[in-house]
Structures are given as C-alpha cells and as structure tokens.
C-alpha atoms as a PDB file:
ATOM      1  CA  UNK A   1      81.218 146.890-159.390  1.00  0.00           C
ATOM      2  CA  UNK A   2      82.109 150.185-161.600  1.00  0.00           C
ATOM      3  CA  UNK A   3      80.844 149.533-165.184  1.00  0.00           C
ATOM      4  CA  UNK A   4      84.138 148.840-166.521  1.00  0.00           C
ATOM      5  CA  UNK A   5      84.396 146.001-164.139  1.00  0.00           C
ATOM      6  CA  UNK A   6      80.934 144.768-165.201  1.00  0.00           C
ATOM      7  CA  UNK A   7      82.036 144.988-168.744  1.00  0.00           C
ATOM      8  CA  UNK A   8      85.711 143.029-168.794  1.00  0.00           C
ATOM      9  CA  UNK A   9      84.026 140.548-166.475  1.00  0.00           C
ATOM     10  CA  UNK A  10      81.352 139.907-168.516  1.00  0.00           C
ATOM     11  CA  UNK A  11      83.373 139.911-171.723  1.00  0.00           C
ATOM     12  CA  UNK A  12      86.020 136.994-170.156  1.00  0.00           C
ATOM     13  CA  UNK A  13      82.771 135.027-169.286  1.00  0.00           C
ATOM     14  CA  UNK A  14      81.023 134.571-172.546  1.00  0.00           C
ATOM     15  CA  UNK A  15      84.349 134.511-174.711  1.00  0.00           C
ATOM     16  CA  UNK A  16      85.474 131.325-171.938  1.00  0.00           C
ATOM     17  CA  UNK A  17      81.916 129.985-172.276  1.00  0.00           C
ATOM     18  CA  UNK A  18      81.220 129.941-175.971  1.00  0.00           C
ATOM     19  CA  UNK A  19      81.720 126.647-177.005  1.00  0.00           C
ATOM     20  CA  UNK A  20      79.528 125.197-174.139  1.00  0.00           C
ATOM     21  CA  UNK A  21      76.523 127.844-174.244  1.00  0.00           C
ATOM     22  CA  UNK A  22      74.256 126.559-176.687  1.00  0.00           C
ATOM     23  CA  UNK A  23      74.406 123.153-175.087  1.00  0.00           C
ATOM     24  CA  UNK A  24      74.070 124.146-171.279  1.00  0.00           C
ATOM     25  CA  UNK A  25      71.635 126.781-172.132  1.00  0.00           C
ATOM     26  CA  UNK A  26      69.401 123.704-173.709  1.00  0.00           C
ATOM     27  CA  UNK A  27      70.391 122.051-170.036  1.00  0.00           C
ATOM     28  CA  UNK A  28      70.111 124.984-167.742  1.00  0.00           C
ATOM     29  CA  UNK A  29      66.861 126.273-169.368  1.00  0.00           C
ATOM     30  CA  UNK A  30      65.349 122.798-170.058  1.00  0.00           C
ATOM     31  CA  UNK A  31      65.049 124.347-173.501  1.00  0.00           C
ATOM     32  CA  UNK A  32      62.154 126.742-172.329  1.00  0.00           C
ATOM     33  CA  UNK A  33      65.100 129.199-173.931  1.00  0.00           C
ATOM     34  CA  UNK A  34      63.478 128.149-177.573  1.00  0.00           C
ATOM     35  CA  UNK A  35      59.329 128.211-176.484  1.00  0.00           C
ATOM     36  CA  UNK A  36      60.286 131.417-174.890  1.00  0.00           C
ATOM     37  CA  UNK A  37      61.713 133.113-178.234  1.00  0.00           C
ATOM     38  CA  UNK A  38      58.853 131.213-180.530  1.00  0.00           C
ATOM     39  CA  UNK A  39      56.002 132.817-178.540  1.00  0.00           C
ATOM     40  CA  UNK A  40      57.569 136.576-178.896  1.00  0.00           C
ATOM     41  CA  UNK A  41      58.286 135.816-182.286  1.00  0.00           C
ATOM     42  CA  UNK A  42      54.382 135.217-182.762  1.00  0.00           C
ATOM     43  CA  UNK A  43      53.821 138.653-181.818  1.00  0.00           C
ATOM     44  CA  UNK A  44      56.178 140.263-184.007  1.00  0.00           C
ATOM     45  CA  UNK A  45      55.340 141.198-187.466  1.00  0.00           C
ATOM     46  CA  UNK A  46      58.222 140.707-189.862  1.00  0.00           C
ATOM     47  CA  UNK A  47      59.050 141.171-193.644  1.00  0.00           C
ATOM     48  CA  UNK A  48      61.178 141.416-196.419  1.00  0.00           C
ATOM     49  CA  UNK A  49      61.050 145.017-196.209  1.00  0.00           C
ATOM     50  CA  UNK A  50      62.567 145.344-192.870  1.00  0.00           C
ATOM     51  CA  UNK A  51      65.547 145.738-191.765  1.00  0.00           C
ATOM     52  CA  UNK A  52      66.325 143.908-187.488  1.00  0.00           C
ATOM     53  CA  UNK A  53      68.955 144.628-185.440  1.00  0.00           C
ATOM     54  CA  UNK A  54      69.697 141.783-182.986  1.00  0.00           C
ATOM     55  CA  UNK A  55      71.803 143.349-179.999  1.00  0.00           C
ATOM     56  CA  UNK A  56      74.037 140.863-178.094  1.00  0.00           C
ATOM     57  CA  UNK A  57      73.101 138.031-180.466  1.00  0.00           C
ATOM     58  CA  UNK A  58      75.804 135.957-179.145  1.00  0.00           C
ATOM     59  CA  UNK A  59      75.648 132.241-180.829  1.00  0.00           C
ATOM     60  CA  UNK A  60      73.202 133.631-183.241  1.00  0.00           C
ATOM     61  CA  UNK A  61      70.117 131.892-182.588  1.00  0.00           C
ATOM     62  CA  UNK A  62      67.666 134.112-182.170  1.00  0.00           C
ATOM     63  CA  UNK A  63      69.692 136.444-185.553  1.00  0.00           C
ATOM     64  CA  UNK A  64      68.794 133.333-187.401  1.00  0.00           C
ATOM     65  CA  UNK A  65      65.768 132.774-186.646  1.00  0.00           C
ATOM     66  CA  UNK A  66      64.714 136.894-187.257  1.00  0.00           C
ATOM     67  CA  UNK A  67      66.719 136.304-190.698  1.00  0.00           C
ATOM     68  CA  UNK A  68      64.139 133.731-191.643  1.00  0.00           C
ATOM     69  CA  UNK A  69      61.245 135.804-191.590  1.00  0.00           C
ATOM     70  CA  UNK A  70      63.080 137.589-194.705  1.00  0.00           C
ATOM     71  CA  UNK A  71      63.977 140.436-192.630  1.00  0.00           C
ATOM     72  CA  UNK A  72      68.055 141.749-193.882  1.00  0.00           C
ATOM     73  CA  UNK A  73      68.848 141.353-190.180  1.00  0.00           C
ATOM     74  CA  UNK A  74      72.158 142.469-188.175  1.00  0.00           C
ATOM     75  CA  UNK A  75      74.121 140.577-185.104  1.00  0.00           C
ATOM     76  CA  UNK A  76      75.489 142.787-182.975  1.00  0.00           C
ATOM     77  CA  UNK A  77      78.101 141.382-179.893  1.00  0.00           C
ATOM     78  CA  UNK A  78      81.222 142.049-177.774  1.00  0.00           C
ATOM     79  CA  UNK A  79      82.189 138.579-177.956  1.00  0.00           C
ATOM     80  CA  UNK A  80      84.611 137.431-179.772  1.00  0.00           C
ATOM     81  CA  UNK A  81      84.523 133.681-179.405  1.00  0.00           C
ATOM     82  CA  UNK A  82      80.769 134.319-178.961  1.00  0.00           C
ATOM     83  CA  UNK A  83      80.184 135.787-182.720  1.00  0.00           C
ATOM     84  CA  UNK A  84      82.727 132.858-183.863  1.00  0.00           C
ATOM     85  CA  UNK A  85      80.120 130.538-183.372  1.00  0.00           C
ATOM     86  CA  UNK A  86      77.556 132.821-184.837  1.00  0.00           C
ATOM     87  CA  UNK A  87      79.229 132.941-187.930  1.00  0.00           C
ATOM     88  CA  UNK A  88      79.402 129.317-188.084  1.00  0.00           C
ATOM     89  CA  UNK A  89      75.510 129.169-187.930  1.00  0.00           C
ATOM     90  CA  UNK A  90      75.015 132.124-190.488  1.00  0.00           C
ATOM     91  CA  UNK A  91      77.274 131.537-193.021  1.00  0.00           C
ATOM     92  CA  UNK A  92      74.598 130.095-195.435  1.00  0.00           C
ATOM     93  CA  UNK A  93      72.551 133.307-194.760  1.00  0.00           C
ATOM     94  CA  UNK A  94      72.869 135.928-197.529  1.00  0.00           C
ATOM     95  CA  UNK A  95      70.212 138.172-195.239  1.00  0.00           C
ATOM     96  CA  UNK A  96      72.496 138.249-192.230  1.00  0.00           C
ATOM     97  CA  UNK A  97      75.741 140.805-191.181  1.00  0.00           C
ATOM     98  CA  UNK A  98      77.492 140.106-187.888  1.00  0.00           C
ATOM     99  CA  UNK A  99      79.057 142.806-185.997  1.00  0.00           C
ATOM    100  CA  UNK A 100      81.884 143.142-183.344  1.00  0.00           C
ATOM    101  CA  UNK A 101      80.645 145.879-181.202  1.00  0.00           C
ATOM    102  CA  UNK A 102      79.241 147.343-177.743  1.00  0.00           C
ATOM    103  CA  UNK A 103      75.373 147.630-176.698  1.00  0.00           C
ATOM    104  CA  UNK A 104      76.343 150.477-175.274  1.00  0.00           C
ATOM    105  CA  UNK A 105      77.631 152.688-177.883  1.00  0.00           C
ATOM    106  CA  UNK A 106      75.709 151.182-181.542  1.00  0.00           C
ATOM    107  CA  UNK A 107      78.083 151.454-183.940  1.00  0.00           C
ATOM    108  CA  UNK A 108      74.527 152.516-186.317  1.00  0.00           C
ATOM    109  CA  UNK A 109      72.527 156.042-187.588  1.00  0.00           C
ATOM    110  CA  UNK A 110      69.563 157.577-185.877  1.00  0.00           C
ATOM    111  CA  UNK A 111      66.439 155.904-186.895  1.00  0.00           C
ATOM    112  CA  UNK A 112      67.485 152.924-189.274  1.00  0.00           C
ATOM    113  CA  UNK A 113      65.739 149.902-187.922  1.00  0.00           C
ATOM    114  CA  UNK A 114      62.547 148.647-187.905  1.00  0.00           C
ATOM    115  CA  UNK A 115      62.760 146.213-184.720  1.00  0.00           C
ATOM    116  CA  UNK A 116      65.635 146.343-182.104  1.00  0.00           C
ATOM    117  CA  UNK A 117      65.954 142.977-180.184  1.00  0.00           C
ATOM    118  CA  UNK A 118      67.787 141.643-176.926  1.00  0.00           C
ATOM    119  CA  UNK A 119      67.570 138.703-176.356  1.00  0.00           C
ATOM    120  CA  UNK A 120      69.240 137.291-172.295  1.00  0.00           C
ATOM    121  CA  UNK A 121      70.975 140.243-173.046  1.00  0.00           C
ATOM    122  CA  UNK A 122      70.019 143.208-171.204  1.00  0.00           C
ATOM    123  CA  UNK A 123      71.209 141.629-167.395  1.00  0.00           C
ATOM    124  CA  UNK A 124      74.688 141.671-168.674  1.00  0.00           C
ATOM    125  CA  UNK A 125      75.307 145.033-169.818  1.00  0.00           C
ATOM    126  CA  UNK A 126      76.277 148.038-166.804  1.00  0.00           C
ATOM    127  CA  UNK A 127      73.865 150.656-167.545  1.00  0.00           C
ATOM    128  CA  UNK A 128      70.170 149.385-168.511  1.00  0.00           C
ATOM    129  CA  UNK A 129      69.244 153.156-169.105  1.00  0.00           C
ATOM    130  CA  UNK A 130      71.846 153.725-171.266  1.00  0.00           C
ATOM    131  CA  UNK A 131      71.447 151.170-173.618  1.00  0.00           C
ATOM    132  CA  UNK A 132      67.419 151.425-173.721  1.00  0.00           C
ATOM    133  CA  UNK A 133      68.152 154.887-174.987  1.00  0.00           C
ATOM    134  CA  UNK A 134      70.362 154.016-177.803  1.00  0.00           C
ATOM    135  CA  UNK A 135      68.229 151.141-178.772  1.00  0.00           C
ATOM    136  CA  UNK A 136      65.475 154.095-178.774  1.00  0.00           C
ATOM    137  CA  UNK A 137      67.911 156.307-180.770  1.00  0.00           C
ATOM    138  CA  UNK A 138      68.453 153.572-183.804  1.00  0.00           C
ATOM    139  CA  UNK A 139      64.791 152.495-184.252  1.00  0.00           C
ATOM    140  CA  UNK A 140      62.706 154.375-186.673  1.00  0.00           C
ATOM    141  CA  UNK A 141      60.030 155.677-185.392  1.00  0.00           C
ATOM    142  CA  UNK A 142      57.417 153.679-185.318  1.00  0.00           C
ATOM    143  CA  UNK A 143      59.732 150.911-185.260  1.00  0.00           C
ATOM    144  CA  UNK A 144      59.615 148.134-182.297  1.00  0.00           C
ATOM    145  CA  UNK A 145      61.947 146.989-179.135  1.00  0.00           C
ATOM    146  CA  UNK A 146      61.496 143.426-178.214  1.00  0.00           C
ATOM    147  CA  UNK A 147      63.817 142.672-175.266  1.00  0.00           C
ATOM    148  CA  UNK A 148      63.352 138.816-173.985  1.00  0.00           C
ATOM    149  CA  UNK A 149      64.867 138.480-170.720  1.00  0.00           C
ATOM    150  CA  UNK A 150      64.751 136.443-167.223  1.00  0.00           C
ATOM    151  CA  UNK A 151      62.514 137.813-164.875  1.00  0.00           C
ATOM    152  CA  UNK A 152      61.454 137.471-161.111  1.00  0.00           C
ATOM    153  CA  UNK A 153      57.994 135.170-160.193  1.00  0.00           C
ATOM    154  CA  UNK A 154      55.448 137.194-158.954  1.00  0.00           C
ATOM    155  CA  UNK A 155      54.465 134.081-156.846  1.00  0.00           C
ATOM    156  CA  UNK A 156      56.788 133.654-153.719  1.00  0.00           C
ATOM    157  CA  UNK A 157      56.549 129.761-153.774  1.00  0.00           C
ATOM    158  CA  UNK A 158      57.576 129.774-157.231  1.00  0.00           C
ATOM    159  CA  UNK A 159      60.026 132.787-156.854  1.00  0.00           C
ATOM    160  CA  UNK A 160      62.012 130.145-154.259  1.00  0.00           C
ATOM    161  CA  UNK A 161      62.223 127.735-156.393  1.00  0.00           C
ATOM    162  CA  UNK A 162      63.994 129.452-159.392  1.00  0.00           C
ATOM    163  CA  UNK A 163      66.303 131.259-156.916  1.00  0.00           C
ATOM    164  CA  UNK A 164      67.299 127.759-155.438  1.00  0.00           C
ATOM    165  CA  UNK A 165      67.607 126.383-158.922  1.00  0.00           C
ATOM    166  CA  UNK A 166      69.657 129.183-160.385  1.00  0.00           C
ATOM    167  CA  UNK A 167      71.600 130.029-157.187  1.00  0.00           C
ATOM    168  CA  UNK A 168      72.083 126.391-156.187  1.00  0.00           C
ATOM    169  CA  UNK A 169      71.286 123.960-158.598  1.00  0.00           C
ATOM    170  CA  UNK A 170      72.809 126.096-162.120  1.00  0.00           C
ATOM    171  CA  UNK A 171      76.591 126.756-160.773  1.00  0.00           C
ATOM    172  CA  UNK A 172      76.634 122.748-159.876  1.00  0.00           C
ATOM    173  CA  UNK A 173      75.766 121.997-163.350  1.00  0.00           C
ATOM    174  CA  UNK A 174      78.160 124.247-165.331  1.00  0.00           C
ATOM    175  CA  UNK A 175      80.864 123.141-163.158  1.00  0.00           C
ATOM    176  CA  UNK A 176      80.093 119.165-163.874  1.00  0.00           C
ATOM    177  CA  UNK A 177      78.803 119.480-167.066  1.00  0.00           C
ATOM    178  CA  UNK A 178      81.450 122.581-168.481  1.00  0.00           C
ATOM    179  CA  UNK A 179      83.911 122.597-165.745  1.00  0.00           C
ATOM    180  CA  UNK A 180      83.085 126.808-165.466  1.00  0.00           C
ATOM    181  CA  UNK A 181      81.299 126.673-162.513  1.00  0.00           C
ATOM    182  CA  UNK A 182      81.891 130.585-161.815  1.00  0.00           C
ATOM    183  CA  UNK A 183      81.185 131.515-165.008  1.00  0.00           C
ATOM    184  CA  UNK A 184      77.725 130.087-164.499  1.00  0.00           C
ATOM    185  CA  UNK A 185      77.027 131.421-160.893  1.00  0.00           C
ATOM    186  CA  UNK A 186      77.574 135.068-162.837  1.00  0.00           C
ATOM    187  CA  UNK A 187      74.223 133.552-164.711  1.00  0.00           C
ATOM    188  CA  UNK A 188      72.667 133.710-161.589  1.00  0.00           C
ATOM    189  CA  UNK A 189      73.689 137.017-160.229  1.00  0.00           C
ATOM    190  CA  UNK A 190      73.176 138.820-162.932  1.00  0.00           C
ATOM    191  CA  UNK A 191      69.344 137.307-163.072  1.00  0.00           C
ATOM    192  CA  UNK A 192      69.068 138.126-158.956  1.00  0.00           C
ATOM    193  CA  UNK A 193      69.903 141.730-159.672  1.00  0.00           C
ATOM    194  CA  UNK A 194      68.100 142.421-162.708  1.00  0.00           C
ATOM    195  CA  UNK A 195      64.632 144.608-162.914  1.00  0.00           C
ATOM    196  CA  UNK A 196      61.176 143.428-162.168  1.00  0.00           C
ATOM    197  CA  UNK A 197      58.640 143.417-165.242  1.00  0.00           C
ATOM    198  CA  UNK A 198      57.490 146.566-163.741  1.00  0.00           C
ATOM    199  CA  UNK A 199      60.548 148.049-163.474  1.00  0.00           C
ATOM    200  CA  UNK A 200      61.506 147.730-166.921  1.00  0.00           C
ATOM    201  CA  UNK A 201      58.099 149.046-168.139  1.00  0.00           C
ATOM    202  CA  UNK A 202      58.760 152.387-166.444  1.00  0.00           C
ATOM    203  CA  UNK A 203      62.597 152.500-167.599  1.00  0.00           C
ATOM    204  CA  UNK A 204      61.063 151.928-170.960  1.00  0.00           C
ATOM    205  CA  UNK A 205      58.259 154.493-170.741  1.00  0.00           C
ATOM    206  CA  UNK A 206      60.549 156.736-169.142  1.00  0.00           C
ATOM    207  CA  UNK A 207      62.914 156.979-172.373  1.00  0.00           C
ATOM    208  CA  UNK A 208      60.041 157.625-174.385  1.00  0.00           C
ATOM    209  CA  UNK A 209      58.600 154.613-175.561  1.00  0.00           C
ATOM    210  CA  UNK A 210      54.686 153.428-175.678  1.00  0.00           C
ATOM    211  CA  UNK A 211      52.729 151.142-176.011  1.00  0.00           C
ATOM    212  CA  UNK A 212      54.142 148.790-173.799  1.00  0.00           C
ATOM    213  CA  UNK A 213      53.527 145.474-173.821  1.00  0.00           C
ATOM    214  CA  UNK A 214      54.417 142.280-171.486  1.00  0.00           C
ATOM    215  CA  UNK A 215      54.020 138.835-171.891  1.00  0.00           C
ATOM    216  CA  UNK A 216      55.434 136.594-168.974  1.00  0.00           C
ATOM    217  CA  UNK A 217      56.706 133.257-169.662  1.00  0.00           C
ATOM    218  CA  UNK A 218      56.983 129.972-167.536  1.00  0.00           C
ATOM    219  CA  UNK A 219      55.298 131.003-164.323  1.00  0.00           C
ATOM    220  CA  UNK A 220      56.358 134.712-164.716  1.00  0.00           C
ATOM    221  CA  UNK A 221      60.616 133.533-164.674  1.00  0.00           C
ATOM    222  CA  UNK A 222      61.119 135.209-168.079  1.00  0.00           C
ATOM    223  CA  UNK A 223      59.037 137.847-170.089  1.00  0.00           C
ATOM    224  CA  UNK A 224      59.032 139.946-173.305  1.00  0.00           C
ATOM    225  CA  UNK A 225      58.487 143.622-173.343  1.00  0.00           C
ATOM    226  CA  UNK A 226      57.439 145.107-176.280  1.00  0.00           C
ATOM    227  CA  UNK A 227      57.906 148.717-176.690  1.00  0.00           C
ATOM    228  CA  UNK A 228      57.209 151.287-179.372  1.00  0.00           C
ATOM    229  CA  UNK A 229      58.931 154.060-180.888  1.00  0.00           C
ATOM    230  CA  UNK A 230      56.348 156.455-181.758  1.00  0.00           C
ATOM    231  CA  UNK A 231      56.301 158.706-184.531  1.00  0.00           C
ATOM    232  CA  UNK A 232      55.955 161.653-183.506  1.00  0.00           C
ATOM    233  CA  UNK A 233      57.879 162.784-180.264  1.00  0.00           C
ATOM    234  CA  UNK A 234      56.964 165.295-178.180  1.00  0.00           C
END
C-alpha cells in the first residue's frame, strides 16, 4: 500500500466511522481507552503556561481532557466528520483551537510547543519516521512527546489472545453493533503491523530524542512513550 493509498483509505474510514467511534471504542476497548490516557496523564506535568498540541485528536477526548489542566491546547486532524464531533465537545472551551490538517506536514513553527501528543494515532499515518520528526521539529526544546498507542504483549499466551480478539472478535462487533465491519478490521491491521515498544524507542532515539520513557498498559497491549526534546542538540 503506497502512502497515498494508506492516507485516502484511512481518511474514508474515520470520516464513515465518526458518529459510532466514541461508543464502540468504549465497547471495543472495554473502556481501558480512558485508564489508559488517565495513567499517562499522571506523568505529564501541565500548566497554564503551556501551550499542547494534540495530533490526530479525532473526537477530542483526549484535547479536552489536556485543555483542563489549563494548558491553551490545539486539535489537530484530517477528519472531517471526525473534528465535527470534536467541536461539539469543545465548544464550551475558551483554551481549545481545532485544526483541519495532516500529521504529516504540521501546519505550525519550529519549536512552539511544550508537549506534542498522539493519541491511537500514530498506526494510522504512512510514514512513522516522518511524522516523529515533525513532531520533533514543533516542540521546544525541552518540550515533551507523549504518543499513547496499541502495542504487542510481550507474553505469547496473552499476545494470542488480543490478536484473536482484535482479528476475530473486533470486525464481528463493528459490523453488529455499527454495521462497518471493514472499517473496523482496518483497526486491527493497522494494530498487527504497527512497531514493538522497542521499536518505537529506537525510531524515537534515532530522530534525536532522550530520555525515553515507557510505560505498558493492560498486560503490555498498549503503552506510552515519553520522549524528550533536549535543549541543546548536537
């Protein structure tokens, strides 16, 4: 699949699936979804002072929840239909901006934010590389990546299970539940094919981050890598 295809594919899922997502992603994930974003958010250090830019914030949850903090905090999606629903949730939120654009090309300056966050986010896009680097390029230095993202079990008994569930048991439900049963067997390829905790640590060290640090949720199936732009490169 050439990027572009990755890209319009991806696009026509999430614009067809945006009225269903926030209620089969409480479903699908058996809300682990919301303990997984509350435990990175107790290891990130927000203010007032800071300014968060929340790549592929789709529905706006996680936007929402960085707003609170007092952060002035940015949405960033190629969704239409997705950022619809966003706006919906934000509208109340004087703190908040939403944007229509790619991950892959920030529509933003050279060091302007203090965190950069993905959250379920980084699977989708076509070149994980890429879009590391301009996350990299738009944080201050000093400032903080926090991608939360599925991941693959370390333990093989537990690595069969969530394939089964996500290969098998996941497309079954979004085509009862949401009648988009393709759309959610993407969900599952996309997880298959995406990096191992390890993996991601050396694509992030390789850019030029530091200080990396993972915390695996939920018998290793998701994790959060933190990742630090440091202040003086070299």
């Amino acid at each position: 699949m050439t990027i572009m295809d990755k890209e319009q594919r991806v696009h026509k899922i999430f614009n067809t699936i945006s009225d269903d997502y926030d209620h089969m992603n409480n479903i699908i994930s058996l809300n682990q979804h919301t303990l997984w974003r509350n435990k990175t958010m107790a290891h990130m250090f927000l203010d007032g002072d800071m300014e968060v830019l929340d790549v592929c914030c789709g529905t706006g949850d996680w936007t929402v929840q960085l707003a609170l903090s007092g952060a002035d905090t940015v949405g960033l999606d190629f969704s239409e239909n997705m950022l619809g629903v966003a706006e919906e949730k934000t509208a109340d939120f004087g703190n908040i901006s939403l944007f229509h654009g790619n991950a892959m090309d920030l529509p933003f300056e050279d060091d302007r934010f203090d965190y950069v966050t993905i959250g379920f986010g980084l699977r989708n896009l076509p070149d994980y590389q890429a879009a590391i680097k301009d996350f990299y390029r738009v944080l201050k230095p000093g400032g903080t990546l926090v991608i939360l993202e599925t991941s693959t079990p370390e333990n093989n008994f537990v690595n069969y299970g969530f394939e089964v569930y996500f290969g098998k048991i996941m497309p079954v439900l979004g085509g009862l539940l949401a009648k988009k049963k393709d759309e959610y067997t993407w969900l599952y390829e996309s997880t298959h094919s995406f990096l191992s905790k390890e993996a991601l640590k050396q694509m992030l060290v390789s850019t030029g981050f530091t200080n990396i640090k993972i915390i695996p949720h939920t018998l290793g199936t998701a994790a959060s890598h933190f990742a630090i732009k440091p202040i003086t490169e070299g």
